[in-house]
Protein backbone atom coordinates (compact mmCIF):
# COMPACT_ATOMS: atom_id res chain seq x y z
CA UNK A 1 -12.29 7.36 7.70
CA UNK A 2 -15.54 9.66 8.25
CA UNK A 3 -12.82 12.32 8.31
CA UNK A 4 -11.35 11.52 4.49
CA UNK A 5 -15.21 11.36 3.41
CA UNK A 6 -16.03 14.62 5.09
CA UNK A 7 -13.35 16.64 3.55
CA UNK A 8 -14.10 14.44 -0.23
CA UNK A 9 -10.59 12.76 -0.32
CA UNK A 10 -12.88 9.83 -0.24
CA UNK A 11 -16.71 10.40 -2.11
CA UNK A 12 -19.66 8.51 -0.58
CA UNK A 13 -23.39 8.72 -0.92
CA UNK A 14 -24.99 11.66 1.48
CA UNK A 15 -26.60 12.24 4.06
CA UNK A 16 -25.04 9.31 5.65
CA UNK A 17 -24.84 7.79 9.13
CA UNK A 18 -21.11 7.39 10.22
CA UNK A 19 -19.95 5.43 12.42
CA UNK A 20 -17.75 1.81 11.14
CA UNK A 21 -15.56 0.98 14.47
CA UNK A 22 -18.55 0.02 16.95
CA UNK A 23 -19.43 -2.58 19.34
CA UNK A 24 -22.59 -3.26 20.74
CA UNK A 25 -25.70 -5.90 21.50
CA UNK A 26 -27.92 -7.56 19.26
CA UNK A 27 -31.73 -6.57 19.72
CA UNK A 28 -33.43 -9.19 17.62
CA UNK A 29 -32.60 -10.79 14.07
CA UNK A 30 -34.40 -11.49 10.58
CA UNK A 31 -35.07 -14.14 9.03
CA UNK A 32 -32.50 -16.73 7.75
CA UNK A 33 -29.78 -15.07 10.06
CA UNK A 34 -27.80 -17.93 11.70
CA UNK A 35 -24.32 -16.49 12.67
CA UNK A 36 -25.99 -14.75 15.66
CA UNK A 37 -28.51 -13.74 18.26
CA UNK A 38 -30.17 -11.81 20.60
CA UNK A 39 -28.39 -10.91 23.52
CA UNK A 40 -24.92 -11.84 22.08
CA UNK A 41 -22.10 -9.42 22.06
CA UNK A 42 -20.47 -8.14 19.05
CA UNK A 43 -17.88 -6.24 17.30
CA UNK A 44 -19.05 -5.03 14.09
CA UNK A 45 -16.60 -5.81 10.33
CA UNK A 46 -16.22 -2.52 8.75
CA UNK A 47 -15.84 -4.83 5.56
CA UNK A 48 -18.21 -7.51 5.65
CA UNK A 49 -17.97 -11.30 4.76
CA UNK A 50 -19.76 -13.74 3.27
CA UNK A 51 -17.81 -16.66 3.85
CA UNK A 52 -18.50 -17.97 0.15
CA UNK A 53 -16.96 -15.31 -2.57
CA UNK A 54 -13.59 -16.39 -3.87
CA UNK A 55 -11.65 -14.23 -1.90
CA UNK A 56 -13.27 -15.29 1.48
CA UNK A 57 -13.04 -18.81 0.39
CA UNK A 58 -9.49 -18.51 -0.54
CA UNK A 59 -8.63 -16.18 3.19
CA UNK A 60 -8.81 -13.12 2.05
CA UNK A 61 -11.80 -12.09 3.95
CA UNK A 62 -11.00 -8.13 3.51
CA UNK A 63 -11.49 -8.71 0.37
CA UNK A 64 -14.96 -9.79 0.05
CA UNK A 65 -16.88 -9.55 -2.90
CA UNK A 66 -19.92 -7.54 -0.60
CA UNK A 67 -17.16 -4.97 0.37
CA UNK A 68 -18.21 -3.44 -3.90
CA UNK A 69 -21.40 -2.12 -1.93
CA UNK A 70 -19.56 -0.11 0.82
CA UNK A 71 -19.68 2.99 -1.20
CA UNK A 72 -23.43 3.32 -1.70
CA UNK A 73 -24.19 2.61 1.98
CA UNK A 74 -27.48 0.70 1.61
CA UNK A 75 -28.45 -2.67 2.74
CA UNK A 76 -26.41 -5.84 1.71
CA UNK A 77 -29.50 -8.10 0.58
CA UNK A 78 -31.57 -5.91 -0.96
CA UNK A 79 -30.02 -2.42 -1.77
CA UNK A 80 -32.71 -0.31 0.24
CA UNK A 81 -32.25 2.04 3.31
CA UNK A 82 -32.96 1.17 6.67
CA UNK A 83 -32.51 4.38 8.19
CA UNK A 84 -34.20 7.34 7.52
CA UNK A 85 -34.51 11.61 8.31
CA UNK A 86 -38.41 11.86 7.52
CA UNK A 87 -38.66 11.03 4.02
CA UNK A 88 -35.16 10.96 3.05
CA UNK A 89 -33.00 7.82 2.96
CA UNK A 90 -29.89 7.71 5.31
CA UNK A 91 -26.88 5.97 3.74
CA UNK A 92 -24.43 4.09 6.70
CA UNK A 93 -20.78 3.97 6.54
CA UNK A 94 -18.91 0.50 5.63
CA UNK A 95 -22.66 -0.97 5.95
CA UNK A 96 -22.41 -0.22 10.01
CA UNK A 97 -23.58 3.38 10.63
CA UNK A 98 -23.00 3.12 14.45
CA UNK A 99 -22.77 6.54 15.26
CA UNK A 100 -26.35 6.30 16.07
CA UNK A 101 -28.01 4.12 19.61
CA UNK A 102 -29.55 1.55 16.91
CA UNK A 103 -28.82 0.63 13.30
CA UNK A 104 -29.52 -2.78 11.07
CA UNK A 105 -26.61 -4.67 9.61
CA UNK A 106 -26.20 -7.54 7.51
CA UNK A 107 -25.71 -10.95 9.85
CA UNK A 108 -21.93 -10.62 7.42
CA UNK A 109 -21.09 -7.49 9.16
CA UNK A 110 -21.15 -8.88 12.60
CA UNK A 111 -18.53 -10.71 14.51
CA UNK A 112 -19.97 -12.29 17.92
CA UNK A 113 -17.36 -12.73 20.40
CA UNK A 114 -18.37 -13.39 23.56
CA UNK A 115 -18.97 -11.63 26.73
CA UNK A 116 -16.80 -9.70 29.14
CA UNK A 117 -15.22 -7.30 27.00
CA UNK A 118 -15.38 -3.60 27.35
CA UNK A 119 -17.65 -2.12 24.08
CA UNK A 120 -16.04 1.22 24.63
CA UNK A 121 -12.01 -0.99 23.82
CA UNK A 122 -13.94 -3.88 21.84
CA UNK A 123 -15.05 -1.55 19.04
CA UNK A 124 -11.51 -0.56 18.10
CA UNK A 125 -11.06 -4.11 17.25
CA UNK A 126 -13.63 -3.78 14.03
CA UNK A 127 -11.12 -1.38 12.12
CA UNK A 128 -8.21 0.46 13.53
CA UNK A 129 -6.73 -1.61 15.54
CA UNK A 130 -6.87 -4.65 13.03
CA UNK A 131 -5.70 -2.63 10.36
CA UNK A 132 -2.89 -1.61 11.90
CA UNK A 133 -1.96 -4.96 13.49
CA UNK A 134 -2.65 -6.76 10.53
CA UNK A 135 -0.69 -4.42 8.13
CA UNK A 136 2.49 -5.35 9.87
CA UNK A 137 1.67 -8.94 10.97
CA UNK A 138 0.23 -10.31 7.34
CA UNK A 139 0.46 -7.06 4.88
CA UNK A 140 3.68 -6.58 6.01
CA UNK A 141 5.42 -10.50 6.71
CA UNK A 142 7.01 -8.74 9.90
CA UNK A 143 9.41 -11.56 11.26
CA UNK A 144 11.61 -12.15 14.35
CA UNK A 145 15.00 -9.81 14.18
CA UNK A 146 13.35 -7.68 11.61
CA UNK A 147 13.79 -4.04 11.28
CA UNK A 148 10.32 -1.76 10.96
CA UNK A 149 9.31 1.61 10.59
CA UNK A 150 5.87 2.89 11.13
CA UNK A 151 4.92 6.29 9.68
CA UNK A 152 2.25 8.11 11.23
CA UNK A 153 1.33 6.99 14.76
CA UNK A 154 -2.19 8.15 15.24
CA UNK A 155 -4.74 5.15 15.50
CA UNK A 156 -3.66 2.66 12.51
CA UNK A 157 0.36 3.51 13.53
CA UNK A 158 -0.03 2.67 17.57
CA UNK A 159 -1.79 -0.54 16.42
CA UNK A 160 1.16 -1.58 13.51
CA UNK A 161 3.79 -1.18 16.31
CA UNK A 162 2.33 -3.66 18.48
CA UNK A 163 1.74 -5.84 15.66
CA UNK A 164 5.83 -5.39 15.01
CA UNK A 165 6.51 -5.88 18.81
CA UNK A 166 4.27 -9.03 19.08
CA UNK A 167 5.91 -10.29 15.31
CA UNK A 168 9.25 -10.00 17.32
CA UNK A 169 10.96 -6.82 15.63
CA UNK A 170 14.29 -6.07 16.97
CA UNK A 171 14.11 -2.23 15.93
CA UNK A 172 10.82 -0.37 15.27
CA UNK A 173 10.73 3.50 14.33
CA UNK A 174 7.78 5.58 14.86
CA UNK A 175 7.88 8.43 12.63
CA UNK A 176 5.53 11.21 13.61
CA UNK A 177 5.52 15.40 13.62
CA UNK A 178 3.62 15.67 16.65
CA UNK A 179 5.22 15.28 19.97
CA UNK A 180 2.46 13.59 22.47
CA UNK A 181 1.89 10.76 19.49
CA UNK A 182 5.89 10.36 19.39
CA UNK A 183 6.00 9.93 23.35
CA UNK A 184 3.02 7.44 22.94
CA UNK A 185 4.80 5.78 20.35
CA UNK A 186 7.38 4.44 22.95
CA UNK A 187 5.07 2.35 25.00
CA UNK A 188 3.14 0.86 21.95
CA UNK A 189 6.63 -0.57 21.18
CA UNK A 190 8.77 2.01 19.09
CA UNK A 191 12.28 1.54 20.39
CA UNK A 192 13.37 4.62 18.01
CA UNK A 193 11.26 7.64 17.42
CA UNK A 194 11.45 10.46 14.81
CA UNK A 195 9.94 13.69 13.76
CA UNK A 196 10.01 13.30 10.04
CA UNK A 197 10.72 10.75 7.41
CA UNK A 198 14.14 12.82 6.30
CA UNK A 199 15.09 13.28 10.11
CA UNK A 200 14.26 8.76 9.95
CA UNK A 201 16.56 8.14 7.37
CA UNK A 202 19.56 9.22 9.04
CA UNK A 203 18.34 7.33 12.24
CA UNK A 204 17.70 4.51 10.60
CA UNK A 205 20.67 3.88 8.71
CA UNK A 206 22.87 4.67 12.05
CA UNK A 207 21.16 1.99 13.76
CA UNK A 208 20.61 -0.23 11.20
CA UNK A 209 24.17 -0.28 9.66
CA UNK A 210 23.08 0.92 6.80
CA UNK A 211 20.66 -2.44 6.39
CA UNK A 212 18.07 -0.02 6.51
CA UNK A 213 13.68 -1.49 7.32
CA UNK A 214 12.54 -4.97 6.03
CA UNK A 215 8.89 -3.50 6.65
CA UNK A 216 7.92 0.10 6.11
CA UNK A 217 4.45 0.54 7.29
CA UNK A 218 2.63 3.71 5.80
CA UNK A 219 -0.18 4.87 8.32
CA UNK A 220 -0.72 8.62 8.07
CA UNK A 221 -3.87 9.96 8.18
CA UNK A 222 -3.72 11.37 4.66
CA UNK A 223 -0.71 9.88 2.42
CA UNK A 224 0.66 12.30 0.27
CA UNK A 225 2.03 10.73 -2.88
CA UNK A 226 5.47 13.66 -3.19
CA UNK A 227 6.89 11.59 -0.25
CA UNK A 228 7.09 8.25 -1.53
CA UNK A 229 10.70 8.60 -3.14
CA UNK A 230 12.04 9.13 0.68
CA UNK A 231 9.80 6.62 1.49
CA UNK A 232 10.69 4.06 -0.31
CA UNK A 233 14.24 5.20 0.94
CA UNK A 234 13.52 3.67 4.13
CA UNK A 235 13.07 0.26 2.82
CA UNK A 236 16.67 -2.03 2.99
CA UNK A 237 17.09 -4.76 0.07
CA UNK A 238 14.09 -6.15 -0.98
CA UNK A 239 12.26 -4.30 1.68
CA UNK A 240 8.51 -4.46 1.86
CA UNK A 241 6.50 -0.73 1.75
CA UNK A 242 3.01 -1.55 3.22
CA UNK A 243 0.49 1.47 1.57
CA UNK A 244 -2.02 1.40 4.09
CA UNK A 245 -3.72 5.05 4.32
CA UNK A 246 -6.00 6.74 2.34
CA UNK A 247 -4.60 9.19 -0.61
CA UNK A 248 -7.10 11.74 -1.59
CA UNK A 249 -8.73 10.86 -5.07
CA UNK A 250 -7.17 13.95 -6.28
CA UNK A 251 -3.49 12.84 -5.13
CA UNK A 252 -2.60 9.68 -7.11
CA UNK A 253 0.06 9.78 -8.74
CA UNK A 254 3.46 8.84 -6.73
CA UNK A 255 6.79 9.99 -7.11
CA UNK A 256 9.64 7.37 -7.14
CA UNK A 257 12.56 6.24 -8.87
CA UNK A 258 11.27 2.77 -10.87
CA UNK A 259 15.33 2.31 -11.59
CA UNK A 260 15.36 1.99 -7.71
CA UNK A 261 12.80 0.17 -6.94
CA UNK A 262 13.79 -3.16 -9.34
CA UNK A 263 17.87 -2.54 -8.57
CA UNK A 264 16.89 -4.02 -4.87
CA UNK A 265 13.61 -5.68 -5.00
CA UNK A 266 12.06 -3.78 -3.45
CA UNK A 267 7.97 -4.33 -2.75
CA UNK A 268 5.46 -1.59 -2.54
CA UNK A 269 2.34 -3.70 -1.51
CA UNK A 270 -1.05 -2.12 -0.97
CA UNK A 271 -3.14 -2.84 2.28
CA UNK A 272 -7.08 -2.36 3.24
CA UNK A 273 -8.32 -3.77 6.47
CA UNK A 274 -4.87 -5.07 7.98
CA UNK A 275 -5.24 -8.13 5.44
CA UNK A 276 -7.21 -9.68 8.18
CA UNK A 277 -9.83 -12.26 8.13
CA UNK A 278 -12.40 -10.35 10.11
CA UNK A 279 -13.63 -13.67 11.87
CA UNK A 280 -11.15 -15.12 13.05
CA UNK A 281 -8.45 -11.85 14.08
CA UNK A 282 -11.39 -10.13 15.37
CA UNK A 283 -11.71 -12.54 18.26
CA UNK A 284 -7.71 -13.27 18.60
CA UNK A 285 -6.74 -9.42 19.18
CA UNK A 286 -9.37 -9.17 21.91
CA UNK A 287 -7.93 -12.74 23.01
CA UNK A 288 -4.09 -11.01 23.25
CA UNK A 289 -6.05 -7.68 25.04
CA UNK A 290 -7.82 -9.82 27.77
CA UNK A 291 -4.39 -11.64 28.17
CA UNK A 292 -2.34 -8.28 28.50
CA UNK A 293 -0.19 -8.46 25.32
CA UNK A 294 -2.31 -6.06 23.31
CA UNK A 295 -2.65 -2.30 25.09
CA UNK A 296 -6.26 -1.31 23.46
CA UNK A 297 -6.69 1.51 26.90
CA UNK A 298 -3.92 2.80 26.01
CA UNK A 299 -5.18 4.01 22.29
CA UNK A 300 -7.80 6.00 24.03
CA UNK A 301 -6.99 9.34 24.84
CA UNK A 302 -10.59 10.97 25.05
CA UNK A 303 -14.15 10.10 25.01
CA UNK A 304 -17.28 12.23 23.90
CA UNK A 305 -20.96 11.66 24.25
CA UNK A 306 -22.93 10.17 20.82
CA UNK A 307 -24.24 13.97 20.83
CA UNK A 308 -21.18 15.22 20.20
């Protein structure tokens, strides 16, 4: 995500502090904050929650009304900076800014859940892996005997296969150019692997019977909106295509057959934060980690200093 607003397929309010997957321990607390302490361990919401907004009242906690600040980067309860460069104000990303050894949050950005957990796994709980789990688990209705492809297996895609696997998919297809994330692919759960969504097609239909996916999940790091026709290809009878990755602002306009898409029902559904509830899915993927049906090591392939 700091990648799409370095590069401006996503604008946000500079200089900013980036940093919205983190994990860490709370230092001390203001006033009027009851939903944690010092000394307790916690996973931070890249969107927050307030618990009290329509949406979070109705479950749809990723859809909080406090997520409309996220863009401008400043404090939930009163709009000011916390962080600063001398005299300038530092924005923080998703209202976390943890790519820094201290920053202040909202109490609704923080999800305490308990000790024992490694930070350095824990963190990917507060986006990635949620987002991925939960876009086939909820976004995506994933159900036992159900066929799934996952496009783009970086972070979001290694987390939406397990989701599949755990849902109790009988096929799921990792679709990915690059060979090492392919490989990977396997042991998050793809039992079919591909190069490209053309080269998936073919696949898909041969083992499928034609059926083709009930759940296409879309998690590449930047969507490009030329490929949705094959896409949507993937997708059997009222099959479900689950948008979750960021299209540049300058890419937004799709290209699909409409005629298609109502001759078989089929859904194209749009996705931000795995349609989790933050508070409760938080603590339950750390819950299937500890009790070995979640591989979180596994999405770690290198580590770097906070300099770097």
């Amino acid at each position: 995500s700091e990648e799409h607003h370095r590069c401006g397929d996503v604008p946000f309010a500079a200089p900013m502090i980036g940093g919205h997957e983190g994990a860490g321990i709370v230092e001390a607390v203001g006033p009027g904050v009851t939903l944690t302490k010092p000394g307790d361990e916690i996973v931070f919401s890249s969107i927050p929650n307030c618990g009290r907004c329509p949406s979070c009242a109705q479950g749809r906690q990723n859809l909080c009304d406090l997520a409309a600040g996220i863009m401008t980067g400043r404090q939930i309860l009163d709009g000011s900076a916390r962080h600063r460069l001398g005299d300038t104000d530092l924005t923080i990303t998703c209202l976390v800014g943890c790519y820094a050894r201290h920053t202040v949050v909202n109490e609704a950005s923080v999800i305490p859940v308990g000790p024992g957990f490694p930070p350095e796994v824990a963190c990917l709980t507060g986006c990635g892996v949620a987002t991925g789990w939960g876009s086939s688990v909820y976004a995506g209705g994933v159900r036992p005997g159900d066929s799934v492809a996952v496009v783009g297996c970086g972070g979001l895609g290694s987390a939406a296969l397990q989701g599949a696997r755990l849902a109790g998919a009988r096929y799921v297809f990792g679709i990915d150019p690059v060979e090492f994330k392919r490989q990977k692919a396997r042991d998050f759960g793809a039992t079919h692997v591909a190069e490209s969504v053309t080269d998936a097609f073919a696949l898909i239909r041969e083992v499928t019977w034609g059926r083709m996916c009930d759940v296409v999940v879309l998690t590449m790091g930047t969507g490009r909106g030329d490929m949705m026709e094959d896409i949507v290809a993937l997708a059997a009878h009222r099959g479900r295509i689950v948008v979750t990755n960021i299209y540049p602002v300058s890419d937004t306009r799709p290209h699909l057959s409409l005629s298609g898409l109502a001759q078989w029902e089929k859904q194209i559904v749009g996705c931000i934060f795995g349609s989790v509830n933050s508070r409760a899915d938080i603590p339950r993927l750390l819950g299937l980690y500890r009790d070995g049906l979640l591989d979180l090591d596994g999405l770690v392939t290198r580590t770097y200093p906070l300099e770097d």
